[in-house]
N, C-alpha and C. Protein backbone atom coordinates (compact mmCIF):
# COMPACT_ATOMS: atom_id res chain seq x y z
N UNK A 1 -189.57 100.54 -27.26
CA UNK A 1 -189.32 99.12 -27.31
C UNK A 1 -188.20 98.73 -26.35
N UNK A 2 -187.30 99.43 -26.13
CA UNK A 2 -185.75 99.33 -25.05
C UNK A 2 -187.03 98.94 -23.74
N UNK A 3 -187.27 99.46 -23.32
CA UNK A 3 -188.66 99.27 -22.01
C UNK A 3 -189.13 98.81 -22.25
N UNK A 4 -189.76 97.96 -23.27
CA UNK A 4 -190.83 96.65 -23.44
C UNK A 4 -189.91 95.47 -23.48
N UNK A 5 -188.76 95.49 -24.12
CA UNK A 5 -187.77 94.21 -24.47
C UNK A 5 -186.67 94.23 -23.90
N UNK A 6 -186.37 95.25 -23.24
CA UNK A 6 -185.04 95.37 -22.70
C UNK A 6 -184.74 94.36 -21.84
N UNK A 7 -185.79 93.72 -20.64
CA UNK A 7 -185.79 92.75 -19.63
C UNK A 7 -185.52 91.27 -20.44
N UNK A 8 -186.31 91.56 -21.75
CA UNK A 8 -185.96 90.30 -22.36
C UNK A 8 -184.69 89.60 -23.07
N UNK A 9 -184.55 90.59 -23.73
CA UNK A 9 -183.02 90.61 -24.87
C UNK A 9 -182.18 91.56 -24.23
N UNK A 10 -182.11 92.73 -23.53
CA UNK A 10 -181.55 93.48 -23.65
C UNK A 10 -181.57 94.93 -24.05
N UNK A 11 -182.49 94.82 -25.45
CA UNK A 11 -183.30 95.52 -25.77
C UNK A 11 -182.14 95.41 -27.20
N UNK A 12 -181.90 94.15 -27.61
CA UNK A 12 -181.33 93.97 -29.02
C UNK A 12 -182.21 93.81 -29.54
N UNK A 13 -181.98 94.74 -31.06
CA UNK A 13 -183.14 94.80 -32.15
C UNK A 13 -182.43 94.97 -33.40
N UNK A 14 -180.93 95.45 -33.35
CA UNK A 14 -180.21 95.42 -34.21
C UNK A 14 -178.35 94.96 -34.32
N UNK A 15 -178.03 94.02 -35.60
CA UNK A 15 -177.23 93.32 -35.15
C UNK A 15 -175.84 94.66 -35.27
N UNK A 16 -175.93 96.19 -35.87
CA UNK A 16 -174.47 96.34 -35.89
C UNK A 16 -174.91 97.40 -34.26
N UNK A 17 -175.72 97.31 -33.29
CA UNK A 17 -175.59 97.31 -31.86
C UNK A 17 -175.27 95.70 -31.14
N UNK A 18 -175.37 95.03 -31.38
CA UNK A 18 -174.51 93.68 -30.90
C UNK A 18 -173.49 93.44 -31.43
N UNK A 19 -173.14 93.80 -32.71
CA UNK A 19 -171.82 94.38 -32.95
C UNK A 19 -171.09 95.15 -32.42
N UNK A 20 -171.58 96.34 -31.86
CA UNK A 20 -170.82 97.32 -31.19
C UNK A 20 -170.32 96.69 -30.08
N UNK A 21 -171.69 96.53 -29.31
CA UNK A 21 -171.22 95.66 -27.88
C UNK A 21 -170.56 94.52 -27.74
N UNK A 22 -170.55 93.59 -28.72
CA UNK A 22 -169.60 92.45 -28.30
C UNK A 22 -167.70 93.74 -28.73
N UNK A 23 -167.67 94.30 -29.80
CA UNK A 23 -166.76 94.94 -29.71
C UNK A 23 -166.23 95.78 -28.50
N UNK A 24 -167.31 96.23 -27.84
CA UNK A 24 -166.80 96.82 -26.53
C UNK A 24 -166.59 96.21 -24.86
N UNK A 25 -166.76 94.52 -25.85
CA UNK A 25 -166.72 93.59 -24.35
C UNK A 25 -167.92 93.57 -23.23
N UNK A 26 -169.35 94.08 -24.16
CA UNK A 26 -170.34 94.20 -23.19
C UNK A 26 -171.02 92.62 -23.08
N UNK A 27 -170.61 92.03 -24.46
CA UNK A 27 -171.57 90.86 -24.54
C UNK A 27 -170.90 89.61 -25.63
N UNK A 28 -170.68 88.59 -25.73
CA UNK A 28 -169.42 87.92 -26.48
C UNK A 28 -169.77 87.68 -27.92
N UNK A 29 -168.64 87.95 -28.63
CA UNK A 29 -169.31 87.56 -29.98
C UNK A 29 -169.94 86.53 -30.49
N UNK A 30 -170.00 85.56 -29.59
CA UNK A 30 -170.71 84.33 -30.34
C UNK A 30 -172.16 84.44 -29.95
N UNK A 31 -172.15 85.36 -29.16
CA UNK A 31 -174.08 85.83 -29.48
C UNK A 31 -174.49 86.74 -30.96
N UNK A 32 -173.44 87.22 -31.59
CA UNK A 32 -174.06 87.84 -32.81
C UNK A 32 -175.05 86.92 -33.84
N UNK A 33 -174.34 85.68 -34.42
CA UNK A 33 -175.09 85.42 -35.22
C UNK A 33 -176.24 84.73 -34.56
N UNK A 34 -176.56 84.27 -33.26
CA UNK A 34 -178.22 83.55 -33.35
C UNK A 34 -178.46 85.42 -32.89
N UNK A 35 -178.18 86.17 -32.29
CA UNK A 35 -178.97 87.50 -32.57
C UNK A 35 -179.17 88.03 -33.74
N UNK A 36 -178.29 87.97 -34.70
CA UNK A 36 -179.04 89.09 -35.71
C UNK A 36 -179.96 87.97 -36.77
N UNK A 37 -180.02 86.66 -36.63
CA UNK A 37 -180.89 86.02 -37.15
C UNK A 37 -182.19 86.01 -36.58
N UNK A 38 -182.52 86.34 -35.00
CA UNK A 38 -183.55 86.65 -34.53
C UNK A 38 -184.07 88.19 -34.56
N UNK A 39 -183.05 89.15 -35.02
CA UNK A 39 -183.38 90.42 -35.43
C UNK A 39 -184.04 90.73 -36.95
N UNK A 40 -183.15 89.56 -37.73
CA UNK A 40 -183.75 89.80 -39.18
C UNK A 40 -184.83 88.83 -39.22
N UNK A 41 -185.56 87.80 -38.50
CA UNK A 41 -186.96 87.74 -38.40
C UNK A 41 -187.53 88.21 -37.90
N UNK A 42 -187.38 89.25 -36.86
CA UNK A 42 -188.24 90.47 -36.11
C UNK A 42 -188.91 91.28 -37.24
N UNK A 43 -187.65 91.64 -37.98
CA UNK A 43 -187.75 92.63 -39.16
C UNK A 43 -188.37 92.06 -40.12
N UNK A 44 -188.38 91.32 -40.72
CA UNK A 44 -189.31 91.04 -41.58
C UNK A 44 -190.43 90.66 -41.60
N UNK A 45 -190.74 90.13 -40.26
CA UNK A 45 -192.64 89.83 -39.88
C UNK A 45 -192.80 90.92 -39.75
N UNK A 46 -191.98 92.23 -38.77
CA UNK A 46 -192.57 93.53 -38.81
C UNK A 46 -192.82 94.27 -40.17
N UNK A 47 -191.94 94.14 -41.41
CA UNK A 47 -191.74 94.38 -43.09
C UNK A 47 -193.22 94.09 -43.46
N UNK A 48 -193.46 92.70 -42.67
CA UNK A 48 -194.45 91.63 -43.47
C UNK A 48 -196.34 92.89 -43.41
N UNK A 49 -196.06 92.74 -41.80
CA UNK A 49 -197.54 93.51 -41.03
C UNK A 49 -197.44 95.07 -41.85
N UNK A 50 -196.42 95.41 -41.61
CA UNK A 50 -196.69 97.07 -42.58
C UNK A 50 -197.10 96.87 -44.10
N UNK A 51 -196.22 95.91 -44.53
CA UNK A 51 -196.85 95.48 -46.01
C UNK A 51 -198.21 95.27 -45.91
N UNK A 52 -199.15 94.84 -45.11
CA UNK A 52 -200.23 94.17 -45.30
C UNK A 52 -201.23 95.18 -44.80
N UNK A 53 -200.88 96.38 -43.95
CA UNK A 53 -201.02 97.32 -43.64
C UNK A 53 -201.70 98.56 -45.38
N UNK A 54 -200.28 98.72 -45.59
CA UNK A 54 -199.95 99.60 -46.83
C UNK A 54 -200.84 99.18 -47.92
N UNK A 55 -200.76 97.15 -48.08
CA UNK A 55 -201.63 97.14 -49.09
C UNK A 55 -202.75 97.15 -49.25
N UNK A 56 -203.38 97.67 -47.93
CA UNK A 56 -204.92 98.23 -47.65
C UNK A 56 -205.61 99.50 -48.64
N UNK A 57 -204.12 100.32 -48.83
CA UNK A 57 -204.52 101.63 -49.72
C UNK A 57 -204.46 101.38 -51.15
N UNK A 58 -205.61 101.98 -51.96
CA UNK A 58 -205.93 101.74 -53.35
C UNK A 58 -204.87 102.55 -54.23
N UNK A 59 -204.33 101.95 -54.83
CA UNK A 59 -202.84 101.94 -55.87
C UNK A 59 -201.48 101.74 -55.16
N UNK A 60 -201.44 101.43 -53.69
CA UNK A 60 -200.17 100.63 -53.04
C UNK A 60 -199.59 100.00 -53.92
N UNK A 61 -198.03 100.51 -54.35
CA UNK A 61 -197.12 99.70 -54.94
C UNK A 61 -196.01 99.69 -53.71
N UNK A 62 -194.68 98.86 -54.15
CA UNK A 62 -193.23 98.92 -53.47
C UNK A 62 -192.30 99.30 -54.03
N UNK A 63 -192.82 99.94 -55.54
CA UNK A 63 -192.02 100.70 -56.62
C UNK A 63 -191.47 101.64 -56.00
N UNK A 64 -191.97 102.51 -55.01
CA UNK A 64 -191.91 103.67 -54.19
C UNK A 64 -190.72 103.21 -53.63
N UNK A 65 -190.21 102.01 -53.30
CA UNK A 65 -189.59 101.99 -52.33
C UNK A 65 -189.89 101.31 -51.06
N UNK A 66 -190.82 101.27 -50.39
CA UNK A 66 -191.69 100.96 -49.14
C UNK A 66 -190.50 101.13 -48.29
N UNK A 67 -190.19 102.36 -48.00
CA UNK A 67 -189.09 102.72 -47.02
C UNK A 67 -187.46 102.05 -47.18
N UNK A 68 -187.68 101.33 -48.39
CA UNK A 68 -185.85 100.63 -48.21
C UNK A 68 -184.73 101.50 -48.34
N UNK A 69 -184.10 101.10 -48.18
CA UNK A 69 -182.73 101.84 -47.61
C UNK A 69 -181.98 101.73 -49.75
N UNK A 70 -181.34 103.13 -49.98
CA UNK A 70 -180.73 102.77 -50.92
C UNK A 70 -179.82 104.09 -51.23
N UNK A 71 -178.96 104.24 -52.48
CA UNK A 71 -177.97 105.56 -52.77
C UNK A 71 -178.38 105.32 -54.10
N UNK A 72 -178.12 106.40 -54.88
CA UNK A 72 -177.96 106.68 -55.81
C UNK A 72 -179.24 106.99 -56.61
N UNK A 73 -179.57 106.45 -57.55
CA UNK A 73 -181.23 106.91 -58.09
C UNK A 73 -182.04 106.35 -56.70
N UNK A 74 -181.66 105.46 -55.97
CA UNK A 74 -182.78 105.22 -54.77
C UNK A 74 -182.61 105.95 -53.93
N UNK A 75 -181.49 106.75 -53.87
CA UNK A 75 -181.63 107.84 -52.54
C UNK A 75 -182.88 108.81 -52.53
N UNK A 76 -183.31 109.22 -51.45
CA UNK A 76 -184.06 110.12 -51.27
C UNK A 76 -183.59 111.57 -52.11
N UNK A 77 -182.31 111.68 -51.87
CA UNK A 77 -182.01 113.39 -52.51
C UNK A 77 -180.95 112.87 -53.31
N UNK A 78 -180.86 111.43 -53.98
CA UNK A 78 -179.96 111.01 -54.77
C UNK A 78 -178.77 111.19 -54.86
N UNK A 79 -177.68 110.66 -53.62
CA UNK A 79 -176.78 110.77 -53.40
C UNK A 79 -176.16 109.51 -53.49
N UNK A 80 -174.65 109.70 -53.72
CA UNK A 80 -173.79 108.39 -53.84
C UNK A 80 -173.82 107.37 -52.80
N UNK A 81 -172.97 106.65 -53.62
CA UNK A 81 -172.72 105.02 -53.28
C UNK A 81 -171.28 105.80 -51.55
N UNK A 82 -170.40 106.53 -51.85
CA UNK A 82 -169.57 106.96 -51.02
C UNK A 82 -170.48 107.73 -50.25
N UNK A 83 -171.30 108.66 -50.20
CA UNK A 83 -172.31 109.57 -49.31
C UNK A 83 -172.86 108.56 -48.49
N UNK A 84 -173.80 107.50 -49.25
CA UNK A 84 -174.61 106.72 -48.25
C UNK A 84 -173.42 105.86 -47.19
N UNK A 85 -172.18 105.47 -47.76
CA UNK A 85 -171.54 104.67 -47.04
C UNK A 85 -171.04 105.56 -45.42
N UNK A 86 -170.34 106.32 -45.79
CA UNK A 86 -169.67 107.25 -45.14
C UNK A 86 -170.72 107.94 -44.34
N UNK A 87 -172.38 108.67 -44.43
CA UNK A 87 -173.51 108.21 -43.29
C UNK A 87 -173.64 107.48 -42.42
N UNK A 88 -173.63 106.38 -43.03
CA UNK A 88 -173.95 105.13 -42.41
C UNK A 88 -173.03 104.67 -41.56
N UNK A 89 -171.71 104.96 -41.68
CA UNK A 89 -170.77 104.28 -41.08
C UNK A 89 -171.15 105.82 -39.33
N UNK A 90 -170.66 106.55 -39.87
CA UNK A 90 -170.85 107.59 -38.91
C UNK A 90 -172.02 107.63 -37.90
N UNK A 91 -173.30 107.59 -38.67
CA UNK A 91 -174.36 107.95 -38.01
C UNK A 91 -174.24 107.07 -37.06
N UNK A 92 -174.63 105.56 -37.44
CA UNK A 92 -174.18 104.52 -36.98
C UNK A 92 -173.56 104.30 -35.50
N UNK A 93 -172.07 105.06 -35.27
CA UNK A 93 -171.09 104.94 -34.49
C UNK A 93 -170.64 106.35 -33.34
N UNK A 94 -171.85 107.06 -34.20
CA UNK A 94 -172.51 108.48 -32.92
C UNK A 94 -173.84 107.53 -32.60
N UNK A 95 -174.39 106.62 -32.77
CA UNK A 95 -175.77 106.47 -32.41
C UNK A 95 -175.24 104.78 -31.22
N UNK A 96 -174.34 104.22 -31.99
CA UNK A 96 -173.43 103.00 -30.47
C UNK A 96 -172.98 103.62 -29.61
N UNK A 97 -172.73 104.78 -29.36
CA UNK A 97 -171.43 105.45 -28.69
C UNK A 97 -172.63 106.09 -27.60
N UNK A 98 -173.58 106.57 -28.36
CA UNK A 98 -174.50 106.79 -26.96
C UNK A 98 -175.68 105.80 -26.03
N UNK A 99 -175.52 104.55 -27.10
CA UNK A 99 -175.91 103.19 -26.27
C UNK A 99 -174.84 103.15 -25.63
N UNK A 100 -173.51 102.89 -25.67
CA UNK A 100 -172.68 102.49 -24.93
C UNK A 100 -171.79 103.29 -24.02
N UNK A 101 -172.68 104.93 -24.12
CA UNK A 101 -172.49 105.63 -22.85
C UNK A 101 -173.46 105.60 -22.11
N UNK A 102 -174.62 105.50 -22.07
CA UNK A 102 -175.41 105.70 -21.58
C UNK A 102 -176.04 104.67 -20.73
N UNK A 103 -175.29 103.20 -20.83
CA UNK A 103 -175.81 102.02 -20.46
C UNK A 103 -174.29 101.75 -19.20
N UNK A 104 -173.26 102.76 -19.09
CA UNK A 104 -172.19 102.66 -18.66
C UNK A 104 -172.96 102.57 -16.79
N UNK A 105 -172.19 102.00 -16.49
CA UNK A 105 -172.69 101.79 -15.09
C UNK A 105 -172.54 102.81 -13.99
N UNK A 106 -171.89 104.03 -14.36
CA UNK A 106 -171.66 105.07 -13.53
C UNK A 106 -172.81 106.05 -13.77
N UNK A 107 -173.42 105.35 -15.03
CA UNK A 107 -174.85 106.59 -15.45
C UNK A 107 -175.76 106.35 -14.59
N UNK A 108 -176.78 107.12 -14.26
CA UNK A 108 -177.75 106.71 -13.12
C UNK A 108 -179.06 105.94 -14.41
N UNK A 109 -179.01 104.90 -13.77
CA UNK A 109 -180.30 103.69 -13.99
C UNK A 109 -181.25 103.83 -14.65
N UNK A 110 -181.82 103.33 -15.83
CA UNK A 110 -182.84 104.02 -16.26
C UNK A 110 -183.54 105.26 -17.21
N UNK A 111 -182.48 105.76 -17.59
CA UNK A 111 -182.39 106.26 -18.51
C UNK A 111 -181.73 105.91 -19.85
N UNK A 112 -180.87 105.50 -19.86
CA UNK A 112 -180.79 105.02 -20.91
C UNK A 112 -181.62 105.24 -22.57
N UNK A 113 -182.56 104.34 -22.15
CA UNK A 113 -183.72 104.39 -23.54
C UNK A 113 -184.10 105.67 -23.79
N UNK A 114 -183.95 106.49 -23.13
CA UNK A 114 -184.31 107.84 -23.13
C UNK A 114 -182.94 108.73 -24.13
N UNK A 115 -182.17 108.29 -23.44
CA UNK A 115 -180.91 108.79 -24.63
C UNK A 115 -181.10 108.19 -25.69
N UNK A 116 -180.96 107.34 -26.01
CA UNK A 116 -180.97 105.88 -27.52
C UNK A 116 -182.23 106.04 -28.03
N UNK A 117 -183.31 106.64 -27.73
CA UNK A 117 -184.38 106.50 -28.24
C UNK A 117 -184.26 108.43 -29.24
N UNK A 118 -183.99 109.12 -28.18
CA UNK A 118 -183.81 110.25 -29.14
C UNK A 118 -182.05 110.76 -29.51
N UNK A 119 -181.67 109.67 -29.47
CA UNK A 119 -180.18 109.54 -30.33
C UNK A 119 -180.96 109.23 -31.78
N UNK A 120 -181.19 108.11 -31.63
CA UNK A 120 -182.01 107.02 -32.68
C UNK A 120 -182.96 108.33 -33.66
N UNK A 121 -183.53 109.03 -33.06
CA UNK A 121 -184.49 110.33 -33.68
C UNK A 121 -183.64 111.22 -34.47
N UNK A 122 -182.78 111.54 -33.90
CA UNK A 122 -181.30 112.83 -34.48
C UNK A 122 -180.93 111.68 -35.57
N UNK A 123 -180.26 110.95 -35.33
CA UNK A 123 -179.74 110.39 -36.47
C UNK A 123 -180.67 110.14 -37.66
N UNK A 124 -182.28 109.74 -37.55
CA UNK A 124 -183.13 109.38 -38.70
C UNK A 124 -183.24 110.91 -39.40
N UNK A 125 -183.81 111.83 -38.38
CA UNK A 125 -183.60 113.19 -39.44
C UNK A 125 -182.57 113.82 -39.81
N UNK A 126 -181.32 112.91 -39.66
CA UNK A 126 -180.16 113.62 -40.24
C UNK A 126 -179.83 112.95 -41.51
N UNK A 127 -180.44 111.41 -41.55
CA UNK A 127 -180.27 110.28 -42.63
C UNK A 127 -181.39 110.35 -43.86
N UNK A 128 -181.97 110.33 -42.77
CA UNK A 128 -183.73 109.86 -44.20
C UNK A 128 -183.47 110.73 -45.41
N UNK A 129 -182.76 111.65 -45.49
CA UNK A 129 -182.55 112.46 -46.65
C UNK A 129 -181.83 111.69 -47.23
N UNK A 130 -181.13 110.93 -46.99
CA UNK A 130 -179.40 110.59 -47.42
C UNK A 130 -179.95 108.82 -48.38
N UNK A 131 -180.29 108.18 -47.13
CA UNK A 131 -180.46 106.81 -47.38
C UNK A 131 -181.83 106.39 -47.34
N UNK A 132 -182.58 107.31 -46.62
CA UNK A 132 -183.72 106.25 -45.62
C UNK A 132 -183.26 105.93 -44.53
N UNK A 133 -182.49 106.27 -44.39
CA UNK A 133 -181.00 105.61 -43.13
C UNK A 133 -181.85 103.94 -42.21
N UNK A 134 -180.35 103.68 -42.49
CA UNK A 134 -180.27 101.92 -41.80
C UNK A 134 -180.09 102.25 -40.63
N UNK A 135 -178.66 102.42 -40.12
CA UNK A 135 -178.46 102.12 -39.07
C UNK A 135 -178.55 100.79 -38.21
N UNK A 136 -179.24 100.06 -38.84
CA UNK A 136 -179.88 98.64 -38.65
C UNK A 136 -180.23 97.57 -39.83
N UNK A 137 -179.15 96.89 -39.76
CA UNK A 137 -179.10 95.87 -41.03
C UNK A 137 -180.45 95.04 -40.99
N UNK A 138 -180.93 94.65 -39.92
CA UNK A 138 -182.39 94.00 -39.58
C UNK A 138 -183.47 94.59 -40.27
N UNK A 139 -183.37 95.98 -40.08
CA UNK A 139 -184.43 97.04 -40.32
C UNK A 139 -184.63 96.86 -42.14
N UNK A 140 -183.09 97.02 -42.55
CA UNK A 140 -182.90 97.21 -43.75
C UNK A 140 -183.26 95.88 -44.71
N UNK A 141 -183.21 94.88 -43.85
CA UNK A 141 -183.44 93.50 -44.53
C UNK A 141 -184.56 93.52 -45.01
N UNK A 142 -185.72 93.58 -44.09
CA UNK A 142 -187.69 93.83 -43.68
C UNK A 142 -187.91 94.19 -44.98
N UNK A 143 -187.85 95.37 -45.42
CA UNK A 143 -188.40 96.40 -46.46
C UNK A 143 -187.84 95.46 -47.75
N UNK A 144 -186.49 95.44 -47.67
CA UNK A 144 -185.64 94.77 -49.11
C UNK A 144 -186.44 93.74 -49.77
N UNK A 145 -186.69 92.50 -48.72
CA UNK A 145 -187.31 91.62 -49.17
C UNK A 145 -188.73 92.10 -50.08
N UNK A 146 -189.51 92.93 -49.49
CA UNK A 146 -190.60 93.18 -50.05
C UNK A 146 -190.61 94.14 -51.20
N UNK A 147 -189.20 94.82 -51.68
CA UNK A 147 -189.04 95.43 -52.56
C UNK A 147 -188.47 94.57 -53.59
N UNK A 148 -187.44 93.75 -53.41
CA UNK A 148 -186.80 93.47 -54.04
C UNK A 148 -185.75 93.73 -55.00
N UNK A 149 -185.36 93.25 -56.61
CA UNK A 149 -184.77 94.02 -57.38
C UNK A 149 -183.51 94.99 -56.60
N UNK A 150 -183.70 95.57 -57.26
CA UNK A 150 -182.50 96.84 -56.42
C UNK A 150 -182.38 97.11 -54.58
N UNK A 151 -183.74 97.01 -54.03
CA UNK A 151 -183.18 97.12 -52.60
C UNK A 151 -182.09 95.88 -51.85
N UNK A 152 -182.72 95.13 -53.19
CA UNK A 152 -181.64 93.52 -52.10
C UNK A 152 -180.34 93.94 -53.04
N UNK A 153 -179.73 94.29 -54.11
CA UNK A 153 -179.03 94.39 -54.54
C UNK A 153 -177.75 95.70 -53.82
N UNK A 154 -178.50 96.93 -53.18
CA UNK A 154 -178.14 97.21 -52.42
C UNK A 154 -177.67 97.19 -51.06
N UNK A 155 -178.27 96.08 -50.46
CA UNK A 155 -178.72 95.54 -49.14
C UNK A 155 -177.24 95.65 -48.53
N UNK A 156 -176.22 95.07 -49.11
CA UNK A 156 -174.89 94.96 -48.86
C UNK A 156 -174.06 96.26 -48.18
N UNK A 157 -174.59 97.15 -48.53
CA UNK A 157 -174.11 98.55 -47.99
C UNK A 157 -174.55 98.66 -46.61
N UNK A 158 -175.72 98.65 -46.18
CA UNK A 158 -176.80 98.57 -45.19
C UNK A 158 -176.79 97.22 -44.00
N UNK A 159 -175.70 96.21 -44.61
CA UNK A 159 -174.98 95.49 -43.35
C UNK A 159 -174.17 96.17 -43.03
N UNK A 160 -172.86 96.52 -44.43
CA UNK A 160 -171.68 96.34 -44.14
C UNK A 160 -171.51 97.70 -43.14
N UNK A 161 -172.03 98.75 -43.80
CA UNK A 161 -171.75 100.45 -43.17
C UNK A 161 -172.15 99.80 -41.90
N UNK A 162 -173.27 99.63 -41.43
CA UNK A 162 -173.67 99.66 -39.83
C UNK A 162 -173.02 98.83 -39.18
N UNK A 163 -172.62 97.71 -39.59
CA UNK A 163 -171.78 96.89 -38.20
C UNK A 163 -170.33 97.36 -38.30
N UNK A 164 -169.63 98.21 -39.58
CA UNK A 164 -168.63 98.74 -39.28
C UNK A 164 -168.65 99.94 -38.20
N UNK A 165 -169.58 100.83 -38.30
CA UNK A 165 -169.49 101.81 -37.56
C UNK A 165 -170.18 101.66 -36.13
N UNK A 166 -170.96 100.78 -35.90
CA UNK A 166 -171.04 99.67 -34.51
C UNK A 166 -169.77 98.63 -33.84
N UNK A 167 -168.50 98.10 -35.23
CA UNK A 167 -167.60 97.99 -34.57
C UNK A 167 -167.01 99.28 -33.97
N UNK A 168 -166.55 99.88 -34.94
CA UNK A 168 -165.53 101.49 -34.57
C UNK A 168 -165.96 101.67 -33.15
N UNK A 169 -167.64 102.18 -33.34
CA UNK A 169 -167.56 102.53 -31.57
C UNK A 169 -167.24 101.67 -30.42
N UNK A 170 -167.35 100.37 -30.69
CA UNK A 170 -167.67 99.40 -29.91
C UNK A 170 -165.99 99.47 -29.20
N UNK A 171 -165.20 100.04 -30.35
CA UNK A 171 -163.52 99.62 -30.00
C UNK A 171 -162.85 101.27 -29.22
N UNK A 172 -163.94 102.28 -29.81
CA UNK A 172 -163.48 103.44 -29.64
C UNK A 172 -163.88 103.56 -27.91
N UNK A 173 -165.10 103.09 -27.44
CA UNK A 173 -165.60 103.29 -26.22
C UNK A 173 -164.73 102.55 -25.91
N UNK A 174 -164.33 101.24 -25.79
CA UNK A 174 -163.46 100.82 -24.74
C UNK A 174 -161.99 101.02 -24.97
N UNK A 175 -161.51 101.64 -25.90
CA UNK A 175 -160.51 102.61 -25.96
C UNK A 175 -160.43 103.87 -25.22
N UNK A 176 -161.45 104.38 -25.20
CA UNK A 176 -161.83 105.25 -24.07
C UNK A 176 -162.02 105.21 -23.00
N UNK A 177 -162.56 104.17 -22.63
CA UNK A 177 -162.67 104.30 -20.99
C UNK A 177 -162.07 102.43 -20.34
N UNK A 178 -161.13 102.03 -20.87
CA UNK A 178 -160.97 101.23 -20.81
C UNK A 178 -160.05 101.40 -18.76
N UNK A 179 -159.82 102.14 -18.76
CA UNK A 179 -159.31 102.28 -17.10
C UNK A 179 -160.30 102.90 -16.17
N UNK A 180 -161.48 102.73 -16.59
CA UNK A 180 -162.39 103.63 -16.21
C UNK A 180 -162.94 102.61 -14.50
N UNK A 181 -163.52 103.18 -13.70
CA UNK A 181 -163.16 102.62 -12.82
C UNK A 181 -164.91 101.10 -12.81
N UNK A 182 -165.64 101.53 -13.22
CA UNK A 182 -166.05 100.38 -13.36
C UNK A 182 -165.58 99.05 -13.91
N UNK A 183 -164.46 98.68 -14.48
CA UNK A 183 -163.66 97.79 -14.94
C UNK A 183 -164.36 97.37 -16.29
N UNK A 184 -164.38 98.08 -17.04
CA UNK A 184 -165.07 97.79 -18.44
C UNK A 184 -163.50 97.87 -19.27
């Protein structure tokens, strides 16, 4: 999708990566909120089509879950409210840190999506055990709605962890290379 939308948006699809980046001075914060309002209707027409998808199969419930993000009896291997946070914040801010190396202007062109796309891969099989992993409050919205009950009740973790650990990097990269000679 970075190569199908990238020319368009950027290749924003999630708001704690426009979090990161307005934190790292790539892009200003007053693009966050009409972006992640156009991310969390991405996500939920996409929520909507898999739902309608899923409810093709005979005994489809969302009792299961339908992929939402959650800790504790909703975790996958039933782990805490501190486990899922402390994931999330991390995974999160190893998974900005290589958008926001990899998009650095000294990298050669074009690759990019190629890093972020199997960053994005490492981090889901390091999560899906944990959370379902977010990483993407958009993502996490989609499913919630169609679950309801407990996934929206959780939902709050699944903003807050990812745009914290999309700020962190966002402040840590340009803490890092803030003399760097591209003038970032």
């Amino acid at each position: 999708m970075a190569y199908a939308m990238g020319p368009i948006s950027g290749g924003h699809f999630n708001p704690a990566v426009t979090a990161g980046l307005a934190a790292a001075v790539r892009v200003p914060w007053s693009t966050f909120v009409p972006y992640a309002l156009a991310q969390v209707a991405g996500a939920v027409i996409a929520a909507g089509v898999l739902f309608l998808i899923a409810s093709g199969k005979v005994g489809f419930t969302t009792a299961d879950g339908f992929a939402a993000n959650g800790y504790g009896d909703h975790s996958p291997g039933k782990y805490g409210l501190f486990a899922a946070l402390v994931l999330e914040v991390v995974l999160t801010c190893f998974f900005l840190l290589i958008i926001l190396g990899s998009t650095e202007s000294r990298v050669p062109p074009g690759f990019a999506p190629i890093a972020i796309g199997l960053g994005l891969t490492l981090v889901h099989l390091i999560g899906i055990p944990v959370t379902n992993l977010s990483v993407n409050p958009a993502r996490s919205t989609g499913p919630a709605l169609f679950v309801g009950g407990w996934a929206i009740q959780q939902l709050w973790l699944f903003w807050l962890a990812p745009i914290a650990g999309g700020v962190l990097a966002g402040y840590l990269h340009k803490a890092l290379f803030a003399g760097d000679p591209t003038g970032r």
